[in-house]
N, C-alpha and C. Protein backbone atom coordinates (compact mmCIF):
# COMPACT_ATOMS: atom_id res chain seq x y z
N UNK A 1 112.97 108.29 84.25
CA UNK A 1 114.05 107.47 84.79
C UNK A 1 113.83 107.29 86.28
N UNK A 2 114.13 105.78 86.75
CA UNK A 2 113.86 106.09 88.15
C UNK A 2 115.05 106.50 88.82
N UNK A 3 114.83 107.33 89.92
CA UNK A 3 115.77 107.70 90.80
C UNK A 3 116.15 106.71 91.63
N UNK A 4 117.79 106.78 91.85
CA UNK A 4 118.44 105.68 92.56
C UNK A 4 118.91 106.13 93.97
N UNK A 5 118.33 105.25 94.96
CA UNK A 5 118.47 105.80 96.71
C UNK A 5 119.79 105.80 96.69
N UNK A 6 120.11 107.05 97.81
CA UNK A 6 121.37 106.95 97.83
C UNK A 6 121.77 106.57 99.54
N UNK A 7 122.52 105.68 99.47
CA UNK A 7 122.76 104.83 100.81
C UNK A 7 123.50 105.11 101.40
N UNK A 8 124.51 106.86 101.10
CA UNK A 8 125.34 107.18 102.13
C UNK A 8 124.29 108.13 103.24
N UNK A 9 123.50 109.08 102.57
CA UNK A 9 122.56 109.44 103.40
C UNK A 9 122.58 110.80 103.90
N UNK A 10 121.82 111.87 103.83
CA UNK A 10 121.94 113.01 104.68
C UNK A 10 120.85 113.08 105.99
N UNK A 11 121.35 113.88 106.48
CA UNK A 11 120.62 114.34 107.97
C UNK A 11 119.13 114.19 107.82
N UNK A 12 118.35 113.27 108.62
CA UNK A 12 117.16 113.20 108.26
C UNK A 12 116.00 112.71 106.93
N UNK A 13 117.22 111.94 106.31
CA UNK A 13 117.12 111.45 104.12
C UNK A 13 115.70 110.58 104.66
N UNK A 14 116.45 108.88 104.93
CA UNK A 14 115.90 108.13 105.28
C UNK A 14 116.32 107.01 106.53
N UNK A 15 115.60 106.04 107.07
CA UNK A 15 115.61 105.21 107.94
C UNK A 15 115.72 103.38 107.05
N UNK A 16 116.87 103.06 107.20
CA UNK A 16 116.88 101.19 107.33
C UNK A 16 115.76 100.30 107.71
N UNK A 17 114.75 99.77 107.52
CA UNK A 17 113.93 98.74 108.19
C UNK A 17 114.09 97.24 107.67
N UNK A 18 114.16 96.38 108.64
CA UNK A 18 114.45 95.12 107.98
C UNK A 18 113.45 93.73 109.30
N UNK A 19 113.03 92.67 109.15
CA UNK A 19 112.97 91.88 110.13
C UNK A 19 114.06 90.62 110.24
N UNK A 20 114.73 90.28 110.83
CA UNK A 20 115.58 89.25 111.37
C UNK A 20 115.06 88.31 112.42
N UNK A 21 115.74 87.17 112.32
CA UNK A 21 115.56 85.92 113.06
C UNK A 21 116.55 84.87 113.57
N UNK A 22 117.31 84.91 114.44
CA UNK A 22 117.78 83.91 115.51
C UNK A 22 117.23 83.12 116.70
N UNK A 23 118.61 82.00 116.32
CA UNK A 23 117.75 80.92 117.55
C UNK A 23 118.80 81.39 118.91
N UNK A 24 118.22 81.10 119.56
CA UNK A 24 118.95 81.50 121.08
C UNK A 24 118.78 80.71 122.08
N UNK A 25 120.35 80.00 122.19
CA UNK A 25 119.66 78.60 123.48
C UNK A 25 119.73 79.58 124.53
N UNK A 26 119.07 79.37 125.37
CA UNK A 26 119.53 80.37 126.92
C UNK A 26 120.04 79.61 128.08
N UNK A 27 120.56 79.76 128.85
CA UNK A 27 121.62 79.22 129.85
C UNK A 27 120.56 78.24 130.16
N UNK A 28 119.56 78.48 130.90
CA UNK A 28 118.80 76.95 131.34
C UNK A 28 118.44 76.14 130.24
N UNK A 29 118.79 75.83 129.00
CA UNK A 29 119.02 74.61 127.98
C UNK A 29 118.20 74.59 127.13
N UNK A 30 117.05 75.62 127.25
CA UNK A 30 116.01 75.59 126.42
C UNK A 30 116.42 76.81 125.10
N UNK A 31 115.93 76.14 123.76
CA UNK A 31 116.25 77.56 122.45
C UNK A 31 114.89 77.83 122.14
N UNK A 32 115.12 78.76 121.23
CA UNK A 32 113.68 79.31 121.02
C UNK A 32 114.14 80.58 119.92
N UNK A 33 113.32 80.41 118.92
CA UNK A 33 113.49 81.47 118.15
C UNK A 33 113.12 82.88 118.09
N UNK A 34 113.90 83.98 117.70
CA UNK A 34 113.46 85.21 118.26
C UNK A 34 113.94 85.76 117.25
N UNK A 35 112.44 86.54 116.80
CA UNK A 35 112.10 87.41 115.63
C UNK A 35 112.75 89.09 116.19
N UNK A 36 112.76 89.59 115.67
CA UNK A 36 113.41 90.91 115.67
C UNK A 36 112.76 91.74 114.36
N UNK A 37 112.50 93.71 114.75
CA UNK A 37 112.24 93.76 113.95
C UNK A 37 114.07 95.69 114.04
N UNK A 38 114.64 95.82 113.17
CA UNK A 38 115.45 96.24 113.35
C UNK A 38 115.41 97.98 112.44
N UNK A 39 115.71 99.38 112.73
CA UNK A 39 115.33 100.45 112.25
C UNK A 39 116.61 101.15 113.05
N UNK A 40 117.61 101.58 111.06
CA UNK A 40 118.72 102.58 111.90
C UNK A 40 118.23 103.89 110.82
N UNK A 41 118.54 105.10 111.29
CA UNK A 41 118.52 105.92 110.02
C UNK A 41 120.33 106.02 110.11
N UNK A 42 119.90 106.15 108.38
CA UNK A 42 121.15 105.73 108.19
C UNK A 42 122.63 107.16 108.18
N UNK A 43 121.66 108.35 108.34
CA UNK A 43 123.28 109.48 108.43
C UNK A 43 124.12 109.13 110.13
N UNK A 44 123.21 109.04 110.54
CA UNK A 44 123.48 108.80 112.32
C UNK A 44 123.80 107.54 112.76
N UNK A 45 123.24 106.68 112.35
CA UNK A 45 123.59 105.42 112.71
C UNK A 45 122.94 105.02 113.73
N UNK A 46 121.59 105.72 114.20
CA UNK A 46 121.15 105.31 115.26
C UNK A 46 120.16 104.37 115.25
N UNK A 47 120.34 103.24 115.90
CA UNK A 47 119.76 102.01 116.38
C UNK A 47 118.56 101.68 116.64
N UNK A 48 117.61 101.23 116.44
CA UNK A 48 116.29 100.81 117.73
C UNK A 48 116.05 99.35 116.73
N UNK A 49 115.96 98.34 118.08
CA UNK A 49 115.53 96.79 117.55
C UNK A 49 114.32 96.57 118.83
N UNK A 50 113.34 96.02 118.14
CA UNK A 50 112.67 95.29 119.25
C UNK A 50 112.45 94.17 118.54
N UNK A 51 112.10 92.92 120.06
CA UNK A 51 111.56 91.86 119.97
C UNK A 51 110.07 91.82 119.51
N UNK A 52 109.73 91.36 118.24
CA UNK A 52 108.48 91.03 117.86
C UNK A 52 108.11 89.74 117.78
N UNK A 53 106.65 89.14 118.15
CA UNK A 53 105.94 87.83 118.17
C UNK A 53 106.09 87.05 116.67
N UNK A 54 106.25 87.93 115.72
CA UNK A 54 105.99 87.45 113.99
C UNK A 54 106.49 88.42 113.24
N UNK A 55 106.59 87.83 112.17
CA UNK A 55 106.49 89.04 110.89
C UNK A 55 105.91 89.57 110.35
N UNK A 56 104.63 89.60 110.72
CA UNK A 56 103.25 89.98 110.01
C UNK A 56 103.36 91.75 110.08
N UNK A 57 102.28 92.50 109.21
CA UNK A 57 102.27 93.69 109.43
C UNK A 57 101.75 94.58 110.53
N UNK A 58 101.08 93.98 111.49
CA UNK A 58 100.64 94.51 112.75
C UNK A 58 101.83 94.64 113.11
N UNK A 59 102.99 93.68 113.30
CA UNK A 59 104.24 93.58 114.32
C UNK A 59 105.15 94.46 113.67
N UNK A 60 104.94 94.72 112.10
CA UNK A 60 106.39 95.37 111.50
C UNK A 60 105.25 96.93 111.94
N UNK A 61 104.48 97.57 111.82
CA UNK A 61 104.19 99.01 111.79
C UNK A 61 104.00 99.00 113.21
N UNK A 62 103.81 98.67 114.38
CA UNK A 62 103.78 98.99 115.18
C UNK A 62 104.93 98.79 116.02
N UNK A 63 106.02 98.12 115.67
CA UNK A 63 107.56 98.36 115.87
C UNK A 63 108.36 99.65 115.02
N UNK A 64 107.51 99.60 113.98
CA UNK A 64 108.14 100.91 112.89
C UNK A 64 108.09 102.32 113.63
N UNK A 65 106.45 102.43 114.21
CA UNK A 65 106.10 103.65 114.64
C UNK A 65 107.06 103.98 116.50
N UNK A 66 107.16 102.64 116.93
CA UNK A 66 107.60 102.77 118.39
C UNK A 66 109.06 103.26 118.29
N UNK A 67 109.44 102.81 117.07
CA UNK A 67 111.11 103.32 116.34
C UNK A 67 111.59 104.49 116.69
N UNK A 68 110.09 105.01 115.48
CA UNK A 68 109.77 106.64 115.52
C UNK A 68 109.64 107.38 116.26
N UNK A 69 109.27 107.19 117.32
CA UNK A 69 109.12 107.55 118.62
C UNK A 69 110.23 107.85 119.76
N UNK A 70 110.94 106.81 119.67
CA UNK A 70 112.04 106.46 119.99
C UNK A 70 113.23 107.70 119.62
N UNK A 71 113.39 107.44 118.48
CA UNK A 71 114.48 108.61 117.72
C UNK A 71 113.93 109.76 117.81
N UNK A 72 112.54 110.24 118.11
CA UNK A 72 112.27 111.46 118.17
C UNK A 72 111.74 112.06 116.61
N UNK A 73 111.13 111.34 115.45
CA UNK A 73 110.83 111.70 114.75
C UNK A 73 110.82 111.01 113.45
N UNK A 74 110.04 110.97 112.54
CA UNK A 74 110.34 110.29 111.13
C UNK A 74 110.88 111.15 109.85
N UNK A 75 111.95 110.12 109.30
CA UNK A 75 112.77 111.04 107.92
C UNK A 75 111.70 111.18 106.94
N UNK A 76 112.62 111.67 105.94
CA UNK A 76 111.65 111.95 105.10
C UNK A 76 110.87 110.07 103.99
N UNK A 77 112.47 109.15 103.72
CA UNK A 77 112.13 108.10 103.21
C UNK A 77 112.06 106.94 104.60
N UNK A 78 111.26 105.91 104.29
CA UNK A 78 111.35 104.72 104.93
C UNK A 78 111.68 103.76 103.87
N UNK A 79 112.91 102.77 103.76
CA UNK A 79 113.64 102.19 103.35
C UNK A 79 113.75 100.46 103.78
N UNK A 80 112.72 99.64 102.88
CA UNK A 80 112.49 98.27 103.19
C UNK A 80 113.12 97.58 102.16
N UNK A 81 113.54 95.84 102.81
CA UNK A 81 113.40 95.31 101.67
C UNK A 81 112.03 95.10 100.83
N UNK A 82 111.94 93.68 100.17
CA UNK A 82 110.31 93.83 99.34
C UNK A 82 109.62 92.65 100.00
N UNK A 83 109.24 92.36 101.32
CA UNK A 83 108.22 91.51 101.98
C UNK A 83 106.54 92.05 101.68
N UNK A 84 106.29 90.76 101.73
CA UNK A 84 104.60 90.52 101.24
C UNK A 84 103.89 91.35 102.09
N UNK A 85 104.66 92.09 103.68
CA UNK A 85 103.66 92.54 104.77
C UNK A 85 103.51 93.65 104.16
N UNK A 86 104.26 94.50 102.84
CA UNK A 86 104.55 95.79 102.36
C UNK A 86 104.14 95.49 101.32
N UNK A 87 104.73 94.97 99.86
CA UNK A 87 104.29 95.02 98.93
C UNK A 87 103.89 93.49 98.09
N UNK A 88 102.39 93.61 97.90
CA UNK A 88 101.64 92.30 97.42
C UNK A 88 102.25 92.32 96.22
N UNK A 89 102.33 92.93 95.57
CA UNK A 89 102.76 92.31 93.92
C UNK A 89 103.40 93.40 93.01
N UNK A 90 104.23 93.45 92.12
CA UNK A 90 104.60 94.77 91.38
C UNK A 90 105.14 94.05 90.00
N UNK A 91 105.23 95.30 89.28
CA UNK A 91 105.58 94.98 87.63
C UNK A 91 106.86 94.32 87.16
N UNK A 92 107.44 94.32 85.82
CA UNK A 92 108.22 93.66 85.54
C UNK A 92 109.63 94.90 85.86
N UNK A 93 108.77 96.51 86.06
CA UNK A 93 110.04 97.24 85.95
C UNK A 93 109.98 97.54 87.38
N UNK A 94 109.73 97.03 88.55
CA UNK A 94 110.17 97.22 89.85
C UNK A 94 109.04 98.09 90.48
N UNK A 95 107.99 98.64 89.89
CA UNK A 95 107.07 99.39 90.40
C UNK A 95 105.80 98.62 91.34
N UNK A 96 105.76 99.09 92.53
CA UNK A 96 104.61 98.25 92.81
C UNK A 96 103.21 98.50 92.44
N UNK A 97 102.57 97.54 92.17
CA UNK A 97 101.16 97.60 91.43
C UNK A 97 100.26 97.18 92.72
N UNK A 98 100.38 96.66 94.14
CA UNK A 98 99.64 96.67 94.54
C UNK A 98 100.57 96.53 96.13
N UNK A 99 99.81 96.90 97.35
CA UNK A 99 100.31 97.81 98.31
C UNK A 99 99.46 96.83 100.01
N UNK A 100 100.12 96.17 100.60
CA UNK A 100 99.59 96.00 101.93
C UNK A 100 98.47 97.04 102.15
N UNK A 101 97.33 97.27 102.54
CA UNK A 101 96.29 98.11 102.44
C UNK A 101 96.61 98.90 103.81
N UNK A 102 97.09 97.36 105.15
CA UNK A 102 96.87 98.05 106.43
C UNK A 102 98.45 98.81 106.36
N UNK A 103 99.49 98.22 105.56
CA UNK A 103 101.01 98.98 105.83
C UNK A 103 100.97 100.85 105.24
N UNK A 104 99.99 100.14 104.28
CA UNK A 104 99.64 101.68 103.08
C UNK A 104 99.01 102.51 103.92
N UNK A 105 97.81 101.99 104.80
CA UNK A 105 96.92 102.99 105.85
C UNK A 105 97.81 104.05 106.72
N UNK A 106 98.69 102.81 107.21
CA UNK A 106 100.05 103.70 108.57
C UNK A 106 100.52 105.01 107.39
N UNK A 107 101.39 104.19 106.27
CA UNK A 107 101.73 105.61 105.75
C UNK A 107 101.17 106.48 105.67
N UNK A 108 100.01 106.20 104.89
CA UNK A 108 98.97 108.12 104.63
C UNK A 108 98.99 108.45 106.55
N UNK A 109 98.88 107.59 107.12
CA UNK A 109 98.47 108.64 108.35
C UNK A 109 99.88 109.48 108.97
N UNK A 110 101.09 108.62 108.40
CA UNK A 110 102.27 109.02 109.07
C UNK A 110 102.61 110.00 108.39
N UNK A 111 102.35 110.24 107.11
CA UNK A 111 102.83 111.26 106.17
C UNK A 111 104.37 110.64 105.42
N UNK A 112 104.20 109.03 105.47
CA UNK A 112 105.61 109.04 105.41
C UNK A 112 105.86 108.20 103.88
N UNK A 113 107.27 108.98 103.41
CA UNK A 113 107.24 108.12 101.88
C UNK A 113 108.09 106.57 102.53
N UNK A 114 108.24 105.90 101.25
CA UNK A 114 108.62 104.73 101.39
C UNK A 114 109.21 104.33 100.27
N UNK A 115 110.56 103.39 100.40
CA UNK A 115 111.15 103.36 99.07
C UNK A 115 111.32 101.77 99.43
N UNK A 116 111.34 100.89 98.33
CA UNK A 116 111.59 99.37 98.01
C UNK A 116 112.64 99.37 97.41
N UNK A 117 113.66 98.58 97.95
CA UNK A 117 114.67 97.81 97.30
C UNK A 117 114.29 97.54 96.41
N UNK A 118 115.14 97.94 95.05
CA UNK A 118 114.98 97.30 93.47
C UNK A 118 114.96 95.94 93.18
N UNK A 119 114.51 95.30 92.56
CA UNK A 119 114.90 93.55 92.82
C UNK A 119 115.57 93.32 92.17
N UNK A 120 116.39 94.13 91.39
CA UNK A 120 117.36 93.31 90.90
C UNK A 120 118.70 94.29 91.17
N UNK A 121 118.68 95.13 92.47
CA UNK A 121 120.08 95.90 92.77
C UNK A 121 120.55 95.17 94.11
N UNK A 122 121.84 94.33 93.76
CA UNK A 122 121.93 93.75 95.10
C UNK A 122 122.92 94.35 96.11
N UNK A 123 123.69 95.85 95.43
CA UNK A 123 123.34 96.96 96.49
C UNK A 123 122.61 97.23 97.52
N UNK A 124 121.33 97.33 97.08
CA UNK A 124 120.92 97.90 97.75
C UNK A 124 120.31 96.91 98.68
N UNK A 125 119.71 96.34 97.87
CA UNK A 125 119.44 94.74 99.13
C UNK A 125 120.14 94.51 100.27
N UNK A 126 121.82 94.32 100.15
CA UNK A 126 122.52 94.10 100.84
C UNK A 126 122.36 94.94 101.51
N UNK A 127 122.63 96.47 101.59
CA UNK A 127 122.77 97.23 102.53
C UNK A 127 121.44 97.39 103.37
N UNK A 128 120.57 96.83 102.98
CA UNK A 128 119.22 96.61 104.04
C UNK A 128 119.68 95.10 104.70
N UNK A 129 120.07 94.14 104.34
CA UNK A 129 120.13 93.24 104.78
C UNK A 129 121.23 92.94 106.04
N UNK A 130 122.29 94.07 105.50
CA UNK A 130 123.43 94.27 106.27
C UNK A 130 122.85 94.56 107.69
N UNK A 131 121.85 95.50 107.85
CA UNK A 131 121.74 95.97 109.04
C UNK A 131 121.55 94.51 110.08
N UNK A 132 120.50 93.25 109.45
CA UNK A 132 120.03 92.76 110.22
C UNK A 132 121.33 91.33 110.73
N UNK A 133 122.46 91.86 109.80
CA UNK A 133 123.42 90.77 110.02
C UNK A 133 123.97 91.66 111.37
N UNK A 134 124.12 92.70 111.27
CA UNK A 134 124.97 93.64 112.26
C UNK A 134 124.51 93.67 113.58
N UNK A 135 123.54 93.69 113.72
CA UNK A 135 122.47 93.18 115.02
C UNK A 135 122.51 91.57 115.69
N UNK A 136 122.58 90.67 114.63
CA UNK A 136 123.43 89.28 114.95
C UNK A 136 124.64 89.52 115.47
N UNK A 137 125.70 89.75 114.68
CA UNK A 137 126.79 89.87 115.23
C UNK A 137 126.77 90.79 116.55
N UNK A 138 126.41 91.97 116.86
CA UNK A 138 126.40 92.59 117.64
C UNK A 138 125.97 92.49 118.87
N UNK A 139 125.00 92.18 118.90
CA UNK A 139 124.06 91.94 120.06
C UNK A 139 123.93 90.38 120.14
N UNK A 140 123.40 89.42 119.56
CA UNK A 140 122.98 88.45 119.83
C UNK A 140 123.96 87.44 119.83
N UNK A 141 125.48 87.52 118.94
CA UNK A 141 126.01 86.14 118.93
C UNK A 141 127.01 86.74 119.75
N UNK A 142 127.41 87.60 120.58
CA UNK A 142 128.29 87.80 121.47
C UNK A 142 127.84 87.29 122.97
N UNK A 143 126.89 87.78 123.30
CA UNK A 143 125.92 87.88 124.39
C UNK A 143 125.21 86.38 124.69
N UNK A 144 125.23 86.16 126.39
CA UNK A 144 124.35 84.90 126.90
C UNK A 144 123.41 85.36 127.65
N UNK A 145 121.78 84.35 127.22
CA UNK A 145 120.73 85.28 128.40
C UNK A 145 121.02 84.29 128.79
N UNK A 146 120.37 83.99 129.91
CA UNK A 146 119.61 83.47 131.05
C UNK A 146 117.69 83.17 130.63
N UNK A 147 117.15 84.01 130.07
CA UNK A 147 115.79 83.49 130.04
C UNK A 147 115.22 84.81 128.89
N UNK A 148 114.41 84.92 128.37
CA UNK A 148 113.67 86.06 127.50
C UNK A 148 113.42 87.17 128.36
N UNK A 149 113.13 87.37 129.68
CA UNK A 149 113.42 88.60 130.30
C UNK A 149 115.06 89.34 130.10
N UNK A 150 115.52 88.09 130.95
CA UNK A 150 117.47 88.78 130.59
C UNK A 150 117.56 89.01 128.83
N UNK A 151 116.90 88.91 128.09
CA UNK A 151 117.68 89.18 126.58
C UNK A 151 116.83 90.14 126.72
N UNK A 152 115.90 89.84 127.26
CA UNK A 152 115.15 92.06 126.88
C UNK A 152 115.82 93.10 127.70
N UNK A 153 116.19 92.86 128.93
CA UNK A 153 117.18 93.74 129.59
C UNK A 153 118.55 94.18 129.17
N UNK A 154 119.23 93.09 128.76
CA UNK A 154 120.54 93.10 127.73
C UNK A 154 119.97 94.04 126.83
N UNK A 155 118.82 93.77 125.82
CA UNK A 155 118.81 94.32 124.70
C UNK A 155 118.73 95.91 125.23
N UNK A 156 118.13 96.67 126.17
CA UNK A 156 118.23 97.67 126.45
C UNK A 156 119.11 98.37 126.67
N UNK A 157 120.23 97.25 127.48
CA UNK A 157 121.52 98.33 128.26
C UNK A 157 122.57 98.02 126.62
N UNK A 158 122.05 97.52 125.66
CA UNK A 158 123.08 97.24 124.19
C UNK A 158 122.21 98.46 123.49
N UNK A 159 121.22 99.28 123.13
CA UNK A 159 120.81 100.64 123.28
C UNK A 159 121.68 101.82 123.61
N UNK A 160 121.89 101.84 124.89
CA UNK A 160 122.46 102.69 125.45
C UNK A 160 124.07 102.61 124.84
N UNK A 161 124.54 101.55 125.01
CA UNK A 161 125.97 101.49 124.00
C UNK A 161 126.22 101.25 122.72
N UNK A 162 125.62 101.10 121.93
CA UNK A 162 125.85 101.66 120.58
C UNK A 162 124.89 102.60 120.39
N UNK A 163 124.38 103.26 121.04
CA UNK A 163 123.84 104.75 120.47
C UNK A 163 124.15 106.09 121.00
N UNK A 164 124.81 105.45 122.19
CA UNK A 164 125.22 107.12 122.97
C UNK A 164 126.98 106.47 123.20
N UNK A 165 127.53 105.76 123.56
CA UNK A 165 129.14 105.38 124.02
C UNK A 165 129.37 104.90 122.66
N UNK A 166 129.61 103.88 122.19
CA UNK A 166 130.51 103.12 121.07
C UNK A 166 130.21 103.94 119.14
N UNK A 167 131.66 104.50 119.41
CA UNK A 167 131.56 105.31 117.85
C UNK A 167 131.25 103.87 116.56
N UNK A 168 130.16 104.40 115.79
CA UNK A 168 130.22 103.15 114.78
C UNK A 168 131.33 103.30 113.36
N UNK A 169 131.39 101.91 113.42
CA UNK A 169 132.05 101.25 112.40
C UNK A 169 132.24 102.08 111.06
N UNK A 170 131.01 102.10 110.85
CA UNK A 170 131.03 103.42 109.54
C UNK A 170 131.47 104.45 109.60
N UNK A 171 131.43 105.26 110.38
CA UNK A 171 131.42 106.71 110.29
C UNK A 171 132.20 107.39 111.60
N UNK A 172 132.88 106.38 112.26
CA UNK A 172 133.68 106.52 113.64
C UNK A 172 132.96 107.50 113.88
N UNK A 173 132.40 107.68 114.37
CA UNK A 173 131.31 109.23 115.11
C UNK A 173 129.78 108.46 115.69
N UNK A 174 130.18 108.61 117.59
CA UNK A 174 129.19 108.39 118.18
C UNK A 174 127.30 108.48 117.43
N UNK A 175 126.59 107.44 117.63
CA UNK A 175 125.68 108.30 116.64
C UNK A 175 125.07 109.00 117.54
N UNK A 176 125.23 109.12 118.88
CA UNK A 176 124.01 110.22 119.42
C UNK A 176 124.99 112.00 119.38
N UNK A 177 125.93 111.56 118.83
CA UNK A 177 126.57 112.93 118.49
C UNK A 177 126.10 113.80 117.12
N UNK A 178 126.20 112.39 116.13
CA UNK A 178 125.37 112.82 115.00
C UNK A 178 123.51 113.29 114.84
N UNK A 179 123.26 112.71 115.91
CA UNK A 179 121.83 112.65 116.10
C UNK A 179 121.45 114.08 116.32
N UNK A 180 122.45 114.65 116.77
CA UNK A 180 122.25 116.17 117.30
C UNK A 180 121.81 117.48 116.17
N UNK A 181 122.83 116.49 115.06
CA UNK A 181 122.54 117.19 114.05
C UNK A 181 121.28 116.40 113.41
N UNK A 182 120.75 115.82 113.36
CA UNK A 182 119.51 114.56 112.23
C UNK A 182 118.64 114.69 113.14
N UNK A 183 117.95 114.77 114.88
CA UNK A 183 117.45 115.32 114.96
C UNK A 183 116.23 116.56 114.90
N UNK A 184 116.67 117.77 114.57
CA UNK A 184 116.37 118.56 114.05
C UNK A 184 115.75 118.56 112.63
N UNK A 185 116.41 117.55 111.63
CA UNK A 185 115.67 117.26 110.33
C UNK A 185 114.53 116.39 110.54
N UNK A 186 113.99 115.88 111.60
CA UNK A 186 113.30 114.94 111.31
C UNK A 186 111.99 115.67 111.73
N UNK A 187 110.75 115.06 111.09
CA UNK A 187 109.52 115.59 111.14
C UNK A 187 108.91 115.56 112.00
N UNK A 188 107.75 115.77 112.94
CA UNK A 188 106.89 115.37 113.86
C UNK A 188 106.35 114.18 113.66
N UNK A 189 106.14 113.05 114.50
CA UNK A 189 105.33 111.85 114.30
C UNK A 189 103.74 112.19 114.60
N UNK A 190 103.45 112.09 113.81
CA UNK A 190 102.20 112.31 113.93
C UNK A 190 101.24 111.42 114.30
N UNK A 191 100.81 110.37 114.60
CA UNK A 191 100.59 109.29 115.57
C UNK A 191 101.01 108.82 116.51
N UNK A 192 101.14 109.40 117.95
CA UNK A 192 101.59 108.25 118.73
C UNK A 192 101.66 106.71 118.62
N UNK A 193 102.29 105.92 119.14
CA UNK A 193 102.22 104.50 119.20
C UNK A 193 101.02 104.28 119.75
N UNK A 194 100.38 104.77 120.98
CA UNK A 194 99.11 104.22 121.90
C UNK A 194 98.34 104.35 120.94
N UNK A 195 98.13 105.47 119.86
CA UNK A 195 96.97 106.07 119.55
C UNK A 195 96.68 105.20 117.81
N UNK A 196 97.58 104.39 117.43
CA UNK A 196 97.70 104.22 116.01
C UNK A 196 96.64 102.56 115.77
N UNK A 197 95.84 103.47 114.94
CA UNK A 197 94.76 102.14 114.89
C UNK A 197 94.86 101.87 113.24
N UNK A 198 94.82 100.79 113.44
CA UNK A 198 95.12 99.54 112.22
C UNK A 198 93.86 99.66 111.15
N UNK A 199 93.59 99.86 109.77
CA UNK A 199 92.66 99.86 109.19
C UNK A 199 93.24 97.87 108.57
N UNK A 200 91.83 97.06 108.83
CA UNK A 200 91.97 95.59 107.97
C UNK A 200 90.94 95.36 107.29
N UNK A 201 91.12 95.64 105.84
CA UNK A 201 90.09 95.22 105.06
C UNK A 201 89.75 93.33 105.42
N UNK A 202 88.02 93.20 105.47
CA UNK A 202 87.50 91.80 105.47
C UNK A 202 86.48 91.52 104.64
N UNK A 203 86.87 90.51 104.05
CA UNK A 203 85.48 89.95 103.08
C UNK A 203 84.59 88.93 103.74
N UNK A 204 83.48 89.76 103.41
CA UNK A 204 82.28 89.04 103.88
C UNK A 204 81.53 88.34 102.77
């Protein structure tokens, strides 16, 4: 039987990953679309989004790992929806039969498991998808830049307030209060970001 994720979450379970996309006019008149790639674990509620160039898998694992870094450690699950940068193809009962080679490489080196949204639980979908609506609402459709520098500066000092000042929505409890406790569960990263080299299979 397969086991069903459970999305309330304990200290250190697993981490949210999702990519998102808004357009953003900025005060001098010009829009421009801006990819995002977004990672909360979910007992804590703690945050990290960066601006990425694409969606491709260079941009999602090397935002994944800078995450990791970030929070001070990786859970035990990593928790995606089902994009092509992760999984090329799978069966009729939800299993994947074949695996991004370079996304699959990061894992063995990270030590880290990974769980796929079921495709047909829209549970669970949603609650991956939720994150990247919450980051819209939150950050981006409240907020005016001025130019792609000012939205990266914003995006920093919006860091600092929903992860250490503003108790979240869910769980009214600061998450860097909770973090104190999830923290401690989380594993060593075992790759730095500088140090993490990409395996790309090429046919010759």
């Amino acid at each position: 039987v397969r086991l069903m994720t459970r999305f309330e979450g304990l200290p250190g379970e697993f981490t949210q990953h999702d990519f998102g996309q808004v357009d953003v006019r900025f005060l001098g008149g010009t829009q421009e679309r801006v990819h995002f790639f977004a990672s909360r674990l979910k007992y804590s509620r703690w945050t990290e989004v960066s601006i990425v160039t694409n969606e491709q898998v260079e941009a999602l694992v090397r935002a994944m790992v800078d995450h990791f870094a970030a929070i001070g450690g990786i859970p035990l699950l990593a928790v995606f929806d089902r994009p092509k940068t992760i999984a090329i193809s799978w069966g009729r009962d939800g299993q994947v039969t074949e695996w991004n080679s370079t996304f699959a490489g990061v894992g063995l080196d990270l030590g880290l498991g990974v769980e796929l949204c079921w495709p047909y639980s829209p549970e669970q979908k949603g609650s991956v998808e939720n994150l990247v609506k919450w980051v819209k609402g939150s950050f981006f459709k409240p907020r005016r830049f001025l130019d792609a520098e000012d939205l990266g500066q914003q995006l920093r000092e919006w860091h600092v307030e929903v992860n250490t000042q503003r108790p979240s929505r869910a769980t009214g409890i600061i998450p860097e209060e909770r973090m104190r406790e999830e923290r401690p569960r989380l594993r060593p990263l075992k790759v730095a970001p500088a140090d993490l080299a990409l395996r790309i299979p090429i046919s010759v």
